[in-house]
PDB file of N, CA and C in Angstrom:
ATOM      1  N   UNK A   1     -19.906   7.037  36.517  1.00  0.00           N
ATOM      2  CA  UNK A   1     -20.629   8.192  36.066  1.00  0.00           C
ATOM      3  C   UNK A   1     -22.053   8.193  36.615  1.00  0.00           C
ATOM      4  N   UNK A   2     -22.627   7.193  36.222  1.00  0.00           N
ATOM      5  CA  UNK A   2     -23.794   7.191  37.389  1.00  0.00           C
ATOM      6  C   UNK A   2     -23.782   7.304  39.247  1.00  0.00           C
ATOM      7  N   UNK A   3     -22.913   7.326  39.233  1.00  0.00           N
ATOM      8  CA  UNK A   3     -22.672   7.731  40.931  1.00  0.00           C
ATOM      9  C   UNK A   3     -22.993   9.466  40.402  1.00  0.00           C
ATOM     10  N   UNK A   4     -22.067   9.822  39.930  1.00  0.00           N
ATOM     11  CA  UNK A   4     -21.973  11.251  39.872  1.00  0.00           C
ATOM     12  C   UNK A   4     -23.603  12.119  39.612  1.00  0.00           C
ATOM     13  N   UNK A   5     -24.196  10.778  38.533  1.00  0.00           N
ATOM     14  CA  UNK A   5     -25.801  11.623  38.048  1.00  0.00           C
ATOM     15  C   UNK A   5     -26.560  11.432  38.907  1.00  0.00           C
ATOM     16  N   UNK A   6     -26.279  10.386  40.172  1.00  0.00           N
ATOM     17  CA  UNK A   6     -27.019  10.247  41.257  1.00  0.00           C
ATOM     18  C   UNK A   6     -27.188  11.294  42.364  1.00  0.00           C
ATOM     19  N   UNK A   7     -25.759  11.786  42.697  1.00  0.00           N
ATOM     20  CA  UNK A   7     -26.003  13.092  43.405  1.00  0.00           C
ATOM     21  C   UNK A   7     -26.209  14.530  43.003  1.00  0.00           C
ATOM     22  N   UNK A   8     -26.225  14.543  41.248  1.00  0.00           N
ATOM     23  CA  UNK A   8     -26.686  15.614  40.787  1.00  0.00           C
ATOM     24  C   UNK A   8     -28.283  15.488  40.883  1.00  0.00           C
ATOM     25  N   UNK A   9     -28.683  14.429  41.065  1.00  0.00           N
ATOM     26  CA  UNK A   9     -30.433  14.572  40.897  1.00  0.00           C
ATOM     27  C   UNK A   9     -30.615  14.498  42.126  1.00  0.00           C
ATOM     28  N   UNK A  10     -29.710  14.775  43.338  1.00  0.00           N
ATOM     29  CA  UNK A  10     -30.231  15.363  44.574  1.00  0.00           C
ATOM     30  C   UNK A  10     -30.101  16.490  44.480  1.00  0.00           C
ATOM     31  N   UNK A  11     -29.047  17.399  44.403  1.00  0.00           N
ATOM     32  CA  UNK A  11     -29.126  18.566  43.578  1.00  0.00           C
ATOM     33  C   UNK A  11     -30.138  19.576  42.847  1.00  0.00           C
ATOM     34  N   UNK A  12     -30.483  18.851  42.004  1.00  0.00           N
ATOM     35  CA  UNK A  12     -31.112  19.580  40.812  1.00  0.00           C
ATOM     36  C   UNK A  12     -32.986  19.275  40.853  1.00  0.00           C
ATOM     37  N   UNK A  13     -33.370  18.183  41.791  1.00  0.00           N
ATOM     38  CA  UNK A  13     -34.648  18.198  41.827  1.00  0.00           C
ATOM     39  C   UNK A  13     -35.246  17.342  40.840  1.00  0.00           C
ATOM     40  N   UNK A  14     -36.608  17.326  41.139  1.00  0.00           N
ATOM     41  CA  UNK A  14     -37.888  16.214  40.033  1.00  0.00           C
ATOM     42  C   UNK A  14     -37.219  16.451  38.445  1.00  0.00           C
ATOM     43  N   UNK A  15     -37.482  18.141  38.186  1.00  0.00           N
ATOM     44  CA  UNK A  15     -37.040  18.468  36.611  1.00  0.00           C
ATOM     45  C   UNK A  15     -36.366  17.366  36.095  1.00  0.00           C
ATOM     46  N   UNK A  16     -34.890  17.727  36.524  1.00  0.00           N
ATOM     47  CA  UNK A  16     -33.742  17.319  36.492  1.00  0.00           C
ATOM     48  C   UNK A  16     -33.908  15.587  36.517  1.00  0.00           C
ATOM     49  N   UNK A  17     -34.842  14.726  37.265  1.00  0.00           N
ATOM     50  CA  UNK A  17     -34.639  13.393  36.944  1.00  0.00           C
ATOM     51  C   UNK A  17     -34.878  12.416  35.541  1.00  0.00           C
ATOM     52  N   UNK A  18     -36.006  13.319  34.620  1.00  0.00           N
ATOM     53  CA  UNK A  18     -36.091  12.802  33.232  1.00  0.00           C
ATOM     54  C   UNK A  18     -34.636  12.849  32.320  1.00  0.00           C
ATOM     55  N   UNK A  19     -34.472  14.298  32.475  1.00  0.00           N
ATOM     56  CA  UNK A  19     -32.915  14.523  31.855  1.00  0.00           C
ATOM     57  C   UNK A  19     -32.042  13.404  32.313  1.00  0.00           C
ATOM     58  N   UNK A  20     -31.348  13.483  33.633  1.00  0.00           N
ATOM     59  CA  UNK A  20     -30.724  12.598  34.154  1.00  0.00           C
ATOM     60  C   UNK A  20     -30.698  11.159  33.561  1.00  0.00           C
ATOM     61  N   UNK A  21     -31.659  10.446  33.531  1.00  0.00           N
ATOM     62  CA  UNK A  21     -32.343   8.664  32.877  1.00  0.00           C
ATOM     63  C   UNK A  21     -32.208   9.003  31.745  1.00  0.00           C
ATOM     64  N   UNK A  22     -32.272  10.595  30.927  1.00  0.00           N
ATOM     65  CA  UNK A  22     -32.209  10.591  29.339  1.00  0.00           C
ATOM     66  C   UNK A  22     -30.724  10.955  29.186  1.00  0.00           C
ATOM     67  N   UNK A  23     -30.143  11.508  29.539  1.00  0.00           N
ATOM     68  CA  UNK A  23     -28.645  11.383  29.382  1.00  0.00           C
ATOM     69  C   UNK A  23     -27.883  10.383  30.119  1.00  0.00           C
ATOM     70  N   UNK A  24     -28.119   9.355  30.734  1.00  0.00           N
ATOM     71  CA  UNK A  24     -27.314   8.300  31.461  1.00  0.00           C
ATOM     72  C   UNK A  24     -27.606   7.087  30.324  1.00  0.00           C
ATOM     73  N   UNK A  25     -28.928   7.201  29.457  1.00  0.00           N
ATOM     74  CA  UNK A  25     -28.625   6.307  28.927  1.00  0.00           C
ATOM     75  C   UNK A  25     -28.044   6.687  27.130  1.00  0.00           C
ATOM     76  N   UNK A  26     -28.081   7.709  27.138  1.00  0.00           N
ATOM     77  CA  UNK A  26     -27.815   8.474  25.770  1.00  0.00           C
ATOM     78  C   UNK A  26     -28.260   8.946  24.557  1.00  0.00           C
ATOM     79  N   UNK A  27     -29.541   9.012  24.731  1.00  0.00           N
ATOM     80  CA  UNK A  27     -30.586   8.612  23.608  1.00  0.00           C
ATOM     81  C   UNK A  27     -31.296  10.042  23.411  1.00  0.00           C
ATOM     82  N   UNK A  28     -30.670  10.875  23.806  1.00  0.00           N
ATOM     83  CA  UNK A  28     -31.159  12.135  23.507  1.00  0.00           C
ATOM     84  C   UNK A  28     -31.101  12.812  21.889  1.00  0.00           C
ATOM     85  N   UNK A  29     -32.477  13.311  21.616  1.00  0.00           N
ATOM     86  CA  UNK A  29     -32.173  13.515  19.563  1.00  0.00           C
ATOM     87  C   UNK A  29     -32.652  15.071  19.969  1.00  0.00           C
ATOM     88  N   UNK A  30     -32.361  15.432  18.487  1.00  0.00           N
ATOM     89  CA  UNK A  30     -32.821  17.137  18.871  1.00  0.00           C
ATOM     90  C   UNK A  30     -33.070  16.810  17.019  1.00  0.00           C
ATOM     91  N   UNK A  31     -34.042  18.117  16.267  1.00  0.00           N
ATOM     92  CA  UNK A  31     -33.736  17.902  14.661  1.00  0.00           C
ATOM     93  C   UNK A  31     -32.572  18.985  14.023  1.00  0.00           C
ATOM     94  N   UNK A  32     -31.793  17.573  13.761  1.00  0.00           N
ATOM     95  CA  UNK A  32     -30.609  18.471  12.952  1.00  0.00           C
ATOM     96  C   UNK A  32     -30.545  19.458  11.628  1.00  0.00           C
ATOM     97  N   UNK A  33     -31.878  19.462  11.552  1.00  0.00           N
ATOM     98  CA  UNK A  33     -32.030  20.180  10.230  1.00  0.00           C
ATOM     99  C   UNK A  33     -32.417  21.547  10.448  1.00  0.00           C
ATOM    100  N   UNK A  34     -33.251  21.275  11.220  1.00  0.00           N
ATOM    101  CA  UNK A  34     -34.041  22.688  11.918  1.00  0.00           C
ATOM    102  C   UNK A  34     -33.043  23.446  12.962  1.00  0.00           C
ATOM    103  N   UNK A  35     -32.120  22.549  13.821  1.00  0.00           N
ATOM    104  CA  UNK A  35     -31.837  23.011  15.183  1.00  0.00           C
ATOM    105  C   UNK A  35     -30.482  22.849  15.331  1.00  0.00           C
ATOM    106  N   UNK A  36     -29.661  24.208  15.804  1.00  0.00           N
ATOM    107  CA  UNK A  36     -28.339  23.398  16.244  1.00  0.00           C
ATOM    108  C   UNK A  36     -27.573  23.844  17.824  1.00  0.00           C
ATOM    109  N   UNK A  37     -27.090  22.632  17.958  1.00  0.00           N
ATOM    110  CA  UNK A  37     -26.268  22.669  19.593  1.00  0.00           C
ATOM    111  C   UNK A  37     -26.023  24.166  19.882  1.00  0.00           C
ATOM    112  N   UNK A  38     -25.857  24.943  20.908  1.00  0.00           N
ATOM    113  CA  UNK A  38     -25.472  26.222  21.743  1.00  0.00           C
ATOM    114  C   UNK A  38     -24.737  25.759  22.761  1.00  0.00           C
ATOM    115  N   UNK A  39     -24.351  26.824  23.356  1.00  0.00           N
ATOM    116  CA  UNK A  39     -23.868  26.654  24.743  1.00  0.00           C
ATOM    117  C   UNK A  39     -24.225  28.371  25.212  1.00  0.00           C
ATOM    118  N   UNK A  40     -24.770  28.388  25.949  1.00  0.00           N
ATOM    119  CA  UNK A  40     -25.371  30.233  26.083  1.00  0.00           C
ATOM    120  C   UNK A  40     -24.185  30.369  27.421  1.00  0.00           C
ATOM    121  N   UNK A  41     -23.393  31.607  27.171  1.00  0.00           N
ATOM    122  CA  UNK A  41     -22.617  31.700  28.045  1.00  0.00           C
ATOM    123  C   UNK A  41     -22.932  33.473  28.899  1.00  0.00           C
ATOM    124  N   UNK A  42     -22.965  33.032  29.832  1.00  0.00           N
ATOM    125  CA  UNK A  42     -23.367  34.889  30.202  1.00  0.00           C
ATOM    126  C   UNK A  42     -21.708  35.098  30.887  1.00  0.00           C
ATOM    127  N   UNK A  43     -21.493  36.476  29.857  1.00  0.00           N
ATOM    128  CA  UNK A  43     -20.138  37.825  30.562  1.00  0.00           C
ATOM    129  C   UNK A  43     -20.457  38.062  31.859  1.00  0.00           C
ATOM    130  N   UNK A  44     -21.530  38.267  32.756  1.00  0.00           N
ATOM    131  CA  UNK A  44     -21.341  38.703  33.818  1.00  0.00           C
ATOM    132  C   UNK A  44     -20.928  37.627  35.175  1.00  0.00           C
ATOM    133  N   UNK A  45     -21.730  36.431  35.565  1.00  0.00           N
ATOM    134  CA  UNK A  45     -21.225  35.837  36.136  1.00  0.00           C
ATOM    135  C   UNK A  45     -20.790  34.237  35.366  1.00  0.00           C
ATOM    136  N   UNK A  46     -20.682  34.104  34.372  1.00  0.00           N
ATOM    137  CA  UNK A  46     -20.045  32.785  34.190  1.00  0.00           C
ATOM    138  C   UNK A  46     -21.283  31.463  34.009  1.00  0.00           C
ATOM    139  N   UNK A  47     -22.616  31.971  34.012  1.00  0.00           N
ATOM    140  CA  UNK A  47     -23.549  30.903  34.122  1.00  0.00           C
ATOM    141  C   UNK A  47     -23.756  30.416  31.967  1.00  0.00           C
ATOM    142  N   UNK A  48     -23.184  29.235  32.205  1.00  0.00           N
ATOM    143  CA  UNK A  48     -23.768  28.269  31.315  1.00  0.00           C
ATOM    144  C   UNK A  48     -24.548  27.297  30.607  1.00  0.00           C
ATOM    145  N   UNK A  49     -25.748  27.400  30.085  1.00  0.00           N
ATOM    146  CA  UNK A  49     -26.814  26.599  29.753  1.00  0.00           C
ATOM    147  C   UNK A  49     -27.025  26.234  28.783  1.00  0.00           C
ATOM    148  N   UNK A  50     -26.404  24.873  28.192  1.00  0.00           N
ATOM    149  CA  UNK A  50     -26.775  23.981  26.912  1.00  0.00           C
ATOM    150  C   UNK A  50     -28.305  24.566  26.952  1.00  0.00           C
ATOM    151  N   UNK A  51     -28.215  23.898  25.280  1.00  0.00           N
ATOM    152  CA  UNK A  51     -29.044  24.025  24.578  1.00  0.00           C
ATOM    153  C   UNK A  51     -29.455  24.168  22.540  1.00  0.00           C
ATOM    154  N   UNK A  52     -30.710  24.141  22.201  1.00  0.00           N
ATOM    155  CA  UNK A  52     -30.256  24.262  20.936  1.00  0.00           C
ATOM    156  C   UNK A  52     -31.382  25.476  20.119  1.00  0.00           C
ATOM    157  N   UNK A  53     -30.773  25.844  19.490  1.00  0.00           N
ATOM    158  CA  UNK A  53     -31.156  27.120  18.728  1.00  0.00           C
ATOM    159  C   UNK A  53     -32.317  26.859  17.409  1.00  0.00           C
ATOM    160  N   UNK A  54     -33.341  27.277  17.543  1.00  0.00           N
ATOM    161  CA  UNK A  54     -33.430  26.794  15.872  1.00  0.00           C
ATOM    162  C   UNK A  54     -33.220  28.207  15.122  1.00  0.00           C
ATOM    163  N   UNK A  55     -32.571  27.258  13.466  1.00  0.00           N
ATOM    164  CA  UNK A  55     -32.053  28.298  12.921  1.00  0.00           C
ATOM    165  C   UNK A  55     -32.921  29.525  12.291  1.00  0.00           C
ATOM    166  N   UNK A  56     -34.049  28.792  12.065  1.00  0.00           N
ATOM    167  CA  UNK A  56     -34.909  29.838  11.432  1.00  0.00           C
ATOM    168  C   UNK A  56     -35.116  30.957  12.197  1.00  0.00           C
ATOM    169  N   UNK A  57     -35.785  30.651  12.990  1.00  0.00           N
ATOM    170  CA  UNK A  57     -36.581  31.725  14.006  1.00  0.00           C
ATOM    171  C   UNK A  57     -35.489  32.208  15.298  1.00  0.00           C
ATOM    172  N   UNK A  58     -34.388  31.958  15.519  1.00  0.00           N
ATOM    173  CA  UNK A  58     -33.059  32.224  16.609  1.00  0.00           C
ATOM    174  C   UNK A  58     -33.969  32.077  17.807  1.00  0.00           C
ATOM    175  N   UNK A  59     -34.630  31.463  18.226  1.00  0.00           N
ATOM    176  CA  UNK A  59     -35.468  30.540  19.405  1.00  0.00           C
ATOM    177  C   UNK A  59     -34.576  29.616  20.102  1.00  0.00           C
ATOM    178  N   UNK A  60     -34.119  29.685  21.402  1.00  0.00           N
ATOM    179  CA  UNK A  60     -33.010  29.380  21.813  1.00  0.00           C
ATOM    180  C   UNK A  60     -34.078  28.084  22.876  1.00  0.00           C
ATOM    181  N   UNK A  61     -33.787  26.693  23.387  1.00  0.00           N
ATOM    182  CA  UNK A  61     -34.784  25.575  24.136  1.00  0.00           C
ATOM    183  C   UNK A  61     -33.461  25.526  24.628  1.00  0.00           C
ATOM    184  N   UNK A  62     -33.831  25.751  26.416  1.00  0.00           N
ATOM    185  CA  UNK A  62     -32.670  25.292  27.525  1.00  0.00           C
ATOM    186  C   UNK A  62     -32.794  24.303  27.808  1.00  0.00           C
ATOM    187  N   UNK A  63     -31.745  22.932  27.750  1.00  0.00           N
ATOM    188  CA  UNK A  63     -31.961  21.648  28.241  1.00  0.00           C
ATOM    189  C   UNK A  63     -31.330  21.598  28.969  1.00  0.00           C
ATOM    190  N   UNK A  64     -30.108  22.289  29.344  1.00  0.00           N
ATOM    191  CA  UNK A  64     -29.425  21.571  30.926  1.00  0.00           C
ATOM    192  C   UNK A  64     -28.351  22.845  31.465  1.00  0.00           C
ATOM    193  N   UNK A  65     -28.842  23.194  32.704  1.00  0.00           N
ATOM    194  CA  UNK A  65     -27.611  24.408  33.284  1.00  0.00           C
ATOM    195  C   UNK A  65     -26.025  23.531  32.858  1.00  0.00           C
ATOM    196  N   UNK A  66     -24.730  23.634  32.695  1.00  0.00           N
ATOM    197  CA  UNK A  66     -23.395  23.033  32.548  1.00  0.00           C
ATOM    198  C   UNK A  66     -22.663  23.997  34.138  1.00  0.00           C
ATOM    199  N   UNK A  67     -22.036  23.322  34.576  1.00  0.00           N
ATOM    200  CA  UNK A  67     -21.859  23.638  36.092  1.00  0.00           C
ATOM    201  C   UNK A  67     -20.419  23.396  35.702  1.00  0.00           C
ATOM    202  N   UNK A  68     -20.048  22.380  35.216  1.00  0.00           N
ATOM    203  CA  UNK A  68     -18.453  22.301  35.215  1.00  0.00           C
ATOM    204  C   UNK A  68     -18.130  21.032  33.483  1.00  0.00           C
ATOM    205  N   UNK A  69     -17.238  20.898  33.077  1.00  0.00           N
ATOM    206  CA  UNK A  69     -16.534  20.316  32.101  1.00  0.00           C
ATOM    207  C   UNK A  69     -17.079  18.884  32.036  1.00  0.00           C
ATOM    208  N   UNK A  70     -17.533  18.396  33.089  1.00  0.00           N
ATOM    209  CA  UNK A  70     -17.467  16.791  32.598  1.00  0.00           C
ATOM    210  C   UNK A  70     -19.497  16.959  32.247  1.00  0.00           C
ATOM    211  N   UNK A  71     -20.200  18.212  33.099  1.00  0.00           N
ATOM    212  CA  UNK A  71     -21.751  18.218  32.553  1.00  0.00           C
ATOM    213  C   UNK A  71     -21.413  18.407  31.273  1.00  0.00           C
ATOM    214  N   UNK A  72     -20.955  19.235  30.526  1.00  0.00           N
ATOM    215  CA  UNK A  72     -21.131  19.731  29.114  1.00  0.00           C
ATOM    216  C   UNK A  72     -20.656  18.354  28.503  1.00  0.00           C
ATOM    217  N   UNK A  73     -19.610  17.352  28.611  1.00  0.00           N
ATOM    218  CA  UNK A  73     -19.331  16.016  28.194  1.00  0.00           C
ATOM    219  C   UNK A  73     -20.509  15.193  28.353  1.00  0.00           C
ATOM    220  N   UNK A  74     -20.730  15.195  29.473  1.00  0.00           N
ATOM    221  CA  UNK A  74     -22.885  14.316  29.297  1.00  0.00           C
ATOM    222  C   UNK A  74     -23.568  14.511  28.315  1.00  0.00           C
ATOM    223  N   UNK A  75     -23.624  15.975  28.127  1.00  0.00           N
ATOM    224  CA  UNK A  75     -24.819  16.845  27.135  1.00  0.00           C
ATOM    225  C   UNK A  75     -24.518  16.303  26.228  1.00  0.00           C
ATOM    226  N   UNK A  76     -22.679  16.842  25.564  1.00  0.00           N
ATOM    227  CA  UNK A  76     -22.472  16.274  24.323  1.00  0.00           C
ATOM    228  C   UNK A  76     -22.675  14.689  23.757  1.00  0.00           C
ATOM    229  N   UNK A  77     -22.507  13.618  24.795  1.00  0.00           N
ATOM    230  CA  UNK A  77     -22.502  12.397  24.284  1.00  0.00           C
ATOM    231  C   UNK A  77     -24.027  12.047  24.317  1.00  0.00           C
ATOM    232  N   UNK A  78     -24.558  12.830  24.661  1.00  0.00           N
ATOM    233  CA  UNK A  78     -25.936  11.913  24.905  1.00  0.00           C
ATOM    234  C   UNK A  78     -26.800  12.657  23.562  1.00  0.00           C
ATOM    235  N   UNK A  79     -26.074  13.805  22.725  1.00  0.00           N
ATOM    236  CA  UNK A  79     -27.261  14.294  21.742  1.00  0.00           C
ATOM    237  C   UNK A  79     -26.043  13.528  20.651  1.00  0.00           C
ATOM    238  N   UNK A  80     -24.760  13.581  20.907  1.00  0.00           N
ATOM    239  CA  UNK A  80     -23.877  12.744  19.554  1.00  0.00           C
ATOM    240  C   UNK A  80     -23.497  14.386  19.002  1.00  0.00           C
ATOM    241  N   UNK A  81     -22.870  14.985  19.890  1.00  0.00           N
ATOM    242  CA  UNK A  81     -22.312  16.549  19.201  1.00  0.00           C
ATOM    243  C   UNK A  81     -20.910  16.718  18.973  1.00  0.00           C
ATOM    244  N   UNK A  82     -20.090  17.102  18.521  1.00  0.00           N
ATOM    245  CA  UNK A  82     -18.778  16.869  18.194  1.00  0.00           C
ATOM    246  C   UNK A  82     -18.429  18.138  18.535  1.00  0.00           C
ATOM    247  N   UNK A  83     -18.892  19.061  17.861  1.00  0.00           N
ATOM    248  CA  UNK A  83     -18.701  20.490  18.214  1.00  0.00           C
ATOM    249  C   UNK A  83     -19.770  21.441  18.925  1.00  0.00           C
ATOM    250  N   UNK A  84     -19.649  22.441  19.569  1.00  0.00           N
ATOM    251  CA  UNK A  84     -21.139  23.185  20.056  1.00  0.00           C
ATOM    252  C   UNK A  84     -20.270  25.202  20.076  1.00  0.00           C
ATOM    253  N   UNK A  85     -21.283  25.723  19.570  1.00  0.00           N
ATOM    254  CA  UNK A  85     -20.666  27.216  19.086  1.00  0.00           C
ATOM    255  C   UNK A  85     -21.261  28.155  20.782  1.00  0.00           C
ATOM    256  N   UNK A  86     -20.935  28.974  20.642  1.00  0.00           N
ATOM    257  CA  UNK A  86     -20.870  29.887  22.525  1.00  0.00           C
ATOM    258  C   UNK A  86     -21.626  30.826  21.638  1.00  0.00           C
ATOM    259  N   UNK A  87     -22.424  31.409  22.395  1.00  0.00           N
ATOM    260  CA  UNK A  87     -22.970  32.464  22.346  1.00  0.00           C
ATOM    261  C   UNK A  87     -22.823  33.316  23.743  1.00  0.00           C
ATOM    262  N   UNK A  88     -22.699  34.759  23.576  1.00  0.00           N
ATOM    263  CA  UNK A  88     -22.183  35.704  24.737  1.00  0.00           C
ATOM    264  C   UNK A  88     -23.792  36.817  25.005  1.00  0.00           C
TER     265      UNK A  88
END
C-alpha cells in the first residue's frame, strides 16, 4: 500500500504529502460530536471528495478527492469510519 501512496504523491503534489504520511500511518481524528464523515458525490461528472460535515452549521471541510474504491478504503481506515452517507 505504500507503493501505491508513493505514486499518488507524485500525482497529487506538496498538498497531498501531509495527507499521504497522515493516512499511511492512520492517525487521522476529526470531532465526532460536532462532525460527521461525507462523501460529496457530484451527478454530473462522477467527481468524489471525502470529507466531513459539521452538523450544526452544514459546513462541509474537503480532505481528500476519492479517485477509485481502494482511496475511499484509506480515508475510511485512517479516520476509523465504518459507515460514510453520499451527498448528491
Amino acid at each position: 500500500m505504500l507503493k501505491w501512496l508513493s505514486s499518488l504523491r507524485r500525482l497529487t503534489g506538496p498538498k497531498m504529502d501531509a495527507m499521504d504520511g497522515e493516512m499511511a500511518k492512520g492517525r487521522g481524528t476529526y470531532d465526532r460530536q460536532t462532525q460527521k464523515p461525507v462523501l460529496r458525490c457530484s451527478i454530473c461528472n462522477g467527481e468524489q471528495v471525502a470529507g466531513f460535515k459539521d452538523i450544526r452549521t452544514g459546513k462541509f471541510e474537503e480532505i481528500t478527492l476519492i479517485r477509485n474504491p481502494g482511496e475511499l478504503e484509506v480515508f475510511m481506515k485512517t479516520y476509523g469510519i465504518d459507515e460514510i452517507s453520499r451527498e448528491y
